[in-house]
C-alpha atoms as a PDB file:
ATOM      1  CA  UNK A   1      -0.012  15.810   5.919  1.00  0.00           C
ATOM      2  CA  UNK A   2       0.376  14.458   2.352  1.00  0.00           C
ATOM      3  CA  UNK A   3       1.207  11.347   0.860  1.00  0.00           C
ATOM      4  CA  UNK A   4       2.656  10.731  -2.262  1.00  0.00           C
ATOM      5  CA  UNK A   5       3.073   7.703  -4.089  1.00  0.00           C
ATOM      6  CA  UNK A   6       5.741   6.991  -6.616  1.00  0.00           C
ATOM      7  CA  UNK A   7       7.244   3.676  -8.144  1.00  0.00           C
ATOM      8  CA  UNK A   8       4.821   2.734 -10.591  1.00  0.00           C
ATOM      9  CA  UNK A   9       5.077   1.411 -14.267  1.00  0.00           C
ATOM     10  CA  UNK A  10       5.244  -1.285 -16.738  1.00  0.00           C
ATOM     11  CA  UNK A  11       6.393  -4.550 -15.972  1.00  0.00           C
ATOM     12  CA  UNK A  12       6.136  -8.006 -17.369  1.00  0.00           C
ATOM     13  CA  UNK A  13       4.888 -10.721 -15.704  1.00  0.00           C
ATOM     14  CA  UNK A  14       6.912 -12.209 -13.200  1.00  0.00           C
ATOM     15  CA  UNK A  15       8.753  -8.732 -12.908  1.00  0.00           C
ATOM     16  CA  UNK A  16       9.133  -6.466  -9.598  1.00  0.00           C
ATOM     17  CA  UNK A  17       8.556  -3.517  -8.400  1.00  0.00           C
ATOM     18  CA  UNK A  18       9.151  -0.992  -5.222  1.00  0.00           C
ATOM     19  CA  UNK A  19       6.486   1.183  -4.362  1.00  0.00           C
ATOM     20  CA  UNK A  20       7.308   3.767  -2.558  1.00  0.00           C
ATOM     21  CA  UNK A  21       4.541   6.749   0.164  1.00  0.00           C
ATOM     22  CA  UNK A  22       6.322   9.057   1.155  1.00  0.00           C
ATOM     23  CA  UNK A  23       4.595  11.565   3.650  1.00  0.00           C
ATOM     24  CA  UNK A  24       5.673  15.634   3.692  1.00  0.00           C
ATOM     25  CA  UNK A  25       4.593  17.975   6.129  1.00  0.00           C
ATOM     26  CA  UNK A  26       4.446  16.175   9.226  1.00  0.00           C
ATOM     27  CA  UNK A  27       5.798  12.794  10.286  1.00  0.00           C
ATOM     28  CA  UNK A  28       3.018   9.705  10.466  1.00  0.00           C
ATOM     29  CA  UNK A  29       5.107   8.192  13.384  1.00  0.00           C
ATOM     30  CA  UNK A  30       2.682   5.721  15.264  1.00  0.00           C
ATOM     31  CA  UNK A  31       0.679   5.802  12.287  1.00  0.00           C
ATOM     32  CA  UNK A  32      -0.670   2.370  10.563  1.00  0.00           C
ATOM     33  CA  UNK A  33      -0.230   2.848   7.097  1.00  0.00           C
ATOM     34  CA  UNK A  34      -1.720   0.166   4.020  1.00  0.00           C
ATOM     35  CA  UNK A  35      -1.501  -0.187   0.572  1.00  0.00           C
ATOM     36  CA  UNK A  36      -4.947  -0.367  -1.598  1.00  0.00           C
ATOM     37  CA  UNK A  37      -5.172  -0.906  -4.759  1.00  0.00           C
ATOM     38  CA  UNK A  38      -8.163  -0.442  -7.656  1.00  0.00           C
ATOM     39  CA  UNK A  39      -8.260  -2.148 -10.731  1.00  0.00           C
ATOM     40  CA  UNK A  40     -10.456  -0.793 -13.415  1.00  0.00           C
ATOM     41  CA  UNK A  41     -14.292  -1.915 -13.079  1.00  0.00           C
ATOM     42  CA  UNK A  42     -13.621  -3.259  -9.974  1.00  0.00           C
ATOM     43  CA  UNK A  43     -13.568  -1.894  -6.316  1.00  0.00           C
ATOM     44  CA  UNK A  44     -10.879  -0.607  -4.281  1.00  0.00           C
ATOM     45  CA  UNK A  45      -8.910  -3.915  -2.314  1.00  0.00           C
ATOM     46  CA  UNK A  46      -6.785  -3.669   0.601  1.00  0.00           C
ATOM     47  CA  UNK A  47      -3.441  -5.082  -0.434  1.00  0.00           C
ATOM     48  CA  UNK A  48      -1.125  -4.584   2.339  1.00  0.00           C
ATOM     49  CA  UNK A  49      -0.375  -2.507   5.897  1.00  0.00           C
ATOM     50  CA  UNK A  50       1.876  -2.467   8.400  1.00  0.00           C
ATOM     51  CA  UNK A  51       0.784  -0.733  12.225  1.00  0.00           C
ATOM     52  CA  UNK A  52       2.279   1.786  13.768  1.00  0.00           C
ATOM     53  CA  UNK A  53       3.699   0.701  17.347  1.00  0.00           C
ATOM     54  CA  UNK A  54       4.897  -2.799  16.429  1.00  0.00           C
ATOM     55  CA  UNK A  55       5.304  -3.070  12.900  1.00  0.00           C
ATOM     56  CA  UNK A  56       2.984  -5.907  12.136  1.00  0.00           C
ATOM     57  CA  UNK A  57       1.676  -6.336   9.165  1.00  0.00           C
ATOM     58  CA  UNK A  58      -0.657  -7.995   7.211  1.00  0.00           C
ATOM     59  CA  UNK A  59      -1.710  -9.200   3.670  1.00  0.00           C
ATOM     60  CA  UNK A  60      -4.193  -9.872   1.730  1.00  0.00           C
ATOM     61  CA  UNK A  61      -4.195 -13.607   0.396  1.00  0.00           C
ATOM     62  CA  UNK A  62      -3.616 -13.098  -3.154  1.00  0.00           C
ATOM     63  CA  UNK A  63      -0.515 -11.260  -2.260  1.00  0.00           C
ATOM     64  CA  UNK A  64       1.027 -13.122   0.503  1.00  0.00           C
ATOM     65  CA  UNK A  65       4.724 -14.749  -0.120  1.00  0.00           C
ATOM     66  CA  UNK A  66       5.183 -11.948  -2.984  1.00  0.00           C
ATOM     67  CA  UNK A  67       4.909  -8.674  -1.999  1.00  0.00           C
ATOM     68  CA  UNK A  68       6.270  -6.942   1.431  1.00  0.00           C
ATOM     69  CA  UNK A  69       5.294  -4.011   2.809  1.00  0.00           C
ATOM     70  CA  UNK A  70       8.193  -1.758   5.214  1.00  0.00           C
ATOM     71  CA  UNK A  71       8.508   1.343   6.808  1.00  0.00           C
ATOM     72  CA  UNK A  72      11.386   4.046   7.780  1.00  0.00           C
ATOM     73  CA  UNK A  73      10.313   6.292  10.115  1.00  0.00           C
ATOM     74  CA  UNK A  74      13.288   8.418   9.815  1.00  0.00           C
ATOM     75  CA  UNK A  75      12.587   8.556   6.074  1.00  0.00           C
ATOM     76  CA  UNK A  76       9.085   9.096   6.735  1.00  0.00           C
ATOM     77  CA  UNK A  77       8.542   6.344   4.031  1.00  0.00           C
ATOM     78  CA  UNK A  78       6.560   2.935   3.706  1.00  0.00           C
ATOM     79  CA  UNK A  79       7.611   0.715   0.863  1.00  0.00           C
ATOM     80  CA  UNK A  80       5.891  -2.417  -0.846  1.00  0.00           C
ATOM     81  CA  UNK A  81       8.102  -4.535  -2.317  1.00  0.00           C
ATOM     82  CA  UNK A  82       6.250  -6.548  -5.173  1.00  0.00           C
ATOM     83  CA  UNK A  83       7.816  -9.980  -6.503  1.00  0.00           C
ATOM     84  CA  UNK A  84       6.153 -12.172  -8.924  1.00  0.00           C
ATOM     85  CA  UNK A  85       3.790  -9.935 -10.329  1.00  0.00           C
ATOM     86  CA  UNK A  86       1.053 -11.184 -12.294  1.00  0.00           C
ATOM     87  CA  UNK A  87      -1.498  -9.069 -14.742  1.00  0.00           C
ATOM     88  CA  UNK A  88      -4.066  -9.734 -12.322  1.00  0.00           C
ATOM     89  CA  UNK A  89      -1.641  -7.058 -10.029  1.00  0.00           C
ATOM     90  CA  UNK A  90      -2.407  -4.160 -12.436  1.00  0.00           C
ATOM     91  CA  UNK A  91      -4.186  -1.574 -10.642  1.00  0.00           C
ATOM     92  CA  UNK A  92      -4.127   2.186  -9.670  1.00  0.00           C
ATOM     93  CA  UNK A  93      -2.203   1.467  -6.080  1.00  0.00           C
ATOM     94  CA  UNK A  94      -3.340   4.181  -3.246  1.00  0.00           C
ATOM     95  CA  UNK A  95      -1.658   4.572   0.299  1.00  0.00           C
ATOM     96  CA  UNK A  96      -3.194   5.800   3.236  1.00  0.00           C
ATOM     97  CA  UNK A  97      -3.159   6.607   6.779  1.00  0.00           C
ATOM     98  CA  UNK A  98      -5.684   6.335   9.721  1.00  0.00           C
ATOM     99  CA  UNK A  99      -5.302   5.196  13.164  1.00  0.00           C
ATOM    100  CA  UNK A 100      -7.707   3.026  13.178  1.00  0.00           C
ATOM    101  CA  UNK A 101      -6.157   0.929   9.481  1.00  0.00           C
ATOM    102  CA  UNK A 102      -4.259  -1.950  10.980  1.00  0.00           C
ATOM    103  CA  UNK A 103      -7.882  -3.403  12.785  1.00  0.00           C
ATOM    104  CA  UNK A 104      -9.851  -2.284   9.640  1.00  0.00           C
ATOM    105  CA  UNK A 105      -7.494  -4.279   7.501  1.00  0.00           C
ATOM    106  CA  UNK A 106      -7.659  -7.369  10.642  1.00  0.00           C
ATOM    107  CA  UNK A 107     -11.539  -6.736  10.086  1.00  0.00           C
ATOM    108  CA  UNK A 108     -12.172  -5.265  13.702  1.00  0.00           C
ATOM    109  CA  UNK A 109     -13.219  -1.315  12.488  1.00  0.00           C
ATOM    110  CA  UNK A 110     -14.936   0.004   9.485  1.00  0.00           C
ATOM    111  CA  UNK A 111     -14.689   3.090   8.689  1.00  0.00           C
ATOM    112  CA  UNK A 112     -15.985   5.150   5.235  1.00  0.00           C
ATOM    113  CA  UNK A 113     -13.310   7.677   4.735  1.00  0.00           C
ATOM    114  CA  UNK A 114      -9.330   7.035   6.098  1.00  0.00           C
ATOM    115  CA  UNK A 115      -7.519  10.138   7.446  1.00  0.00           C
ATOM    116  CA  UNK A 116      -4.825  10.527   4.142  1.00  0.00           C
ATOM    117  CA  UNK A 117      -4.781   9.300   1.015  1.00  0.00           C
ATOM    118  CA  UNK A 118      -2.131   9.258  -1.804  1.00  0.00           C
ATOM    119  CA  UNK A 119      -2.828  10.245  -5.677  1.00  0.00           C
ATOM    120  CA  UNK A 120      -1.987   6.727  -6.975  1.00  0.00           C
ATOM    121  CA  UNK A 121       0.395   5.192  -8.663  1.00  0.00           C
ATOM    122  CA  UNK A 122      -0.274   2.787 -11.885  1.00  0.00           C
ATOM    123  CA  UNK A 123       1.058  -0.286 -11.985  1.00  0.00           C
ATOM    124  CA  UNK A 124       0.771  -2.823 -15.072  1.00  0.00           C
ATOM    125  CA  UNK A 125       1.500  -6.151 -15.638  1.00  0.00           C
ATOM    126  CA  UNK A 126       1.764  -6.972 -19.649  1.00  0.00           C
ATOM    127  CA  UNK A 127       3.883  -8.721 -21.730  1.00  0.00           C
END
């Protein structure tokens, strides 16, 4: 299974954009799958995920109220929507996949390596 990441770019400051994983050679149905993102000199964050059976999701607080994260299982695609974007949101953003993601984002697992992972996808916030 692969993801791939697209929907990147340069936007100013209060701008949007729609990220977009897309997942080719098998489906991720049942699947939790998050958003991360890594700014440079700074460590990777969890930004965003959505679980696989019910579709919850969650959010980190600095995003919460501006971006929202989907999915379309018969596109085999998860989207984050990002509103308001500040330069504080630039960052390399990274999807992934693991079973165990929605509790690891709740804080209930740990794990040191997820199941898939996505190239990345730079996003920048400049005026």
């Amino acid at each position: 299974v692969q993801l791939v990441e697209s929907g990147g770019g340069l936007v100013q400051p209060g701008g949007s954009l729609r990220l977009s994983c897309a997942t080719s050679g098998s489906t991720l149905d049942g699947y939790p799958i998050g958003w991360f993102r890594q700014a440079p000199g700074k460590g990777r964050e969890g930004v965003a995920c959505i679980n696989g059976d019910d579709d919850k999701t969650y959010y980190t607080d600095s995003v919460k109220g501006r971006f929202t994260i989907s999915r379309d299982n018969a596109k085999n695609t998860v989207t984050l929507i990002m509103n308001s974007l500040k330069p504080g949101d630039t960052a390399v953003y990274y999807c992934a996949a693991d079973r165990l993601l929605y509790y690891i984002f709740l804080g209930l697992a740990a794990k040191n390596e997820y199941e898939y992972w996505g190239q990345g996808t730079q996003v920048t916030v400049s005026s």
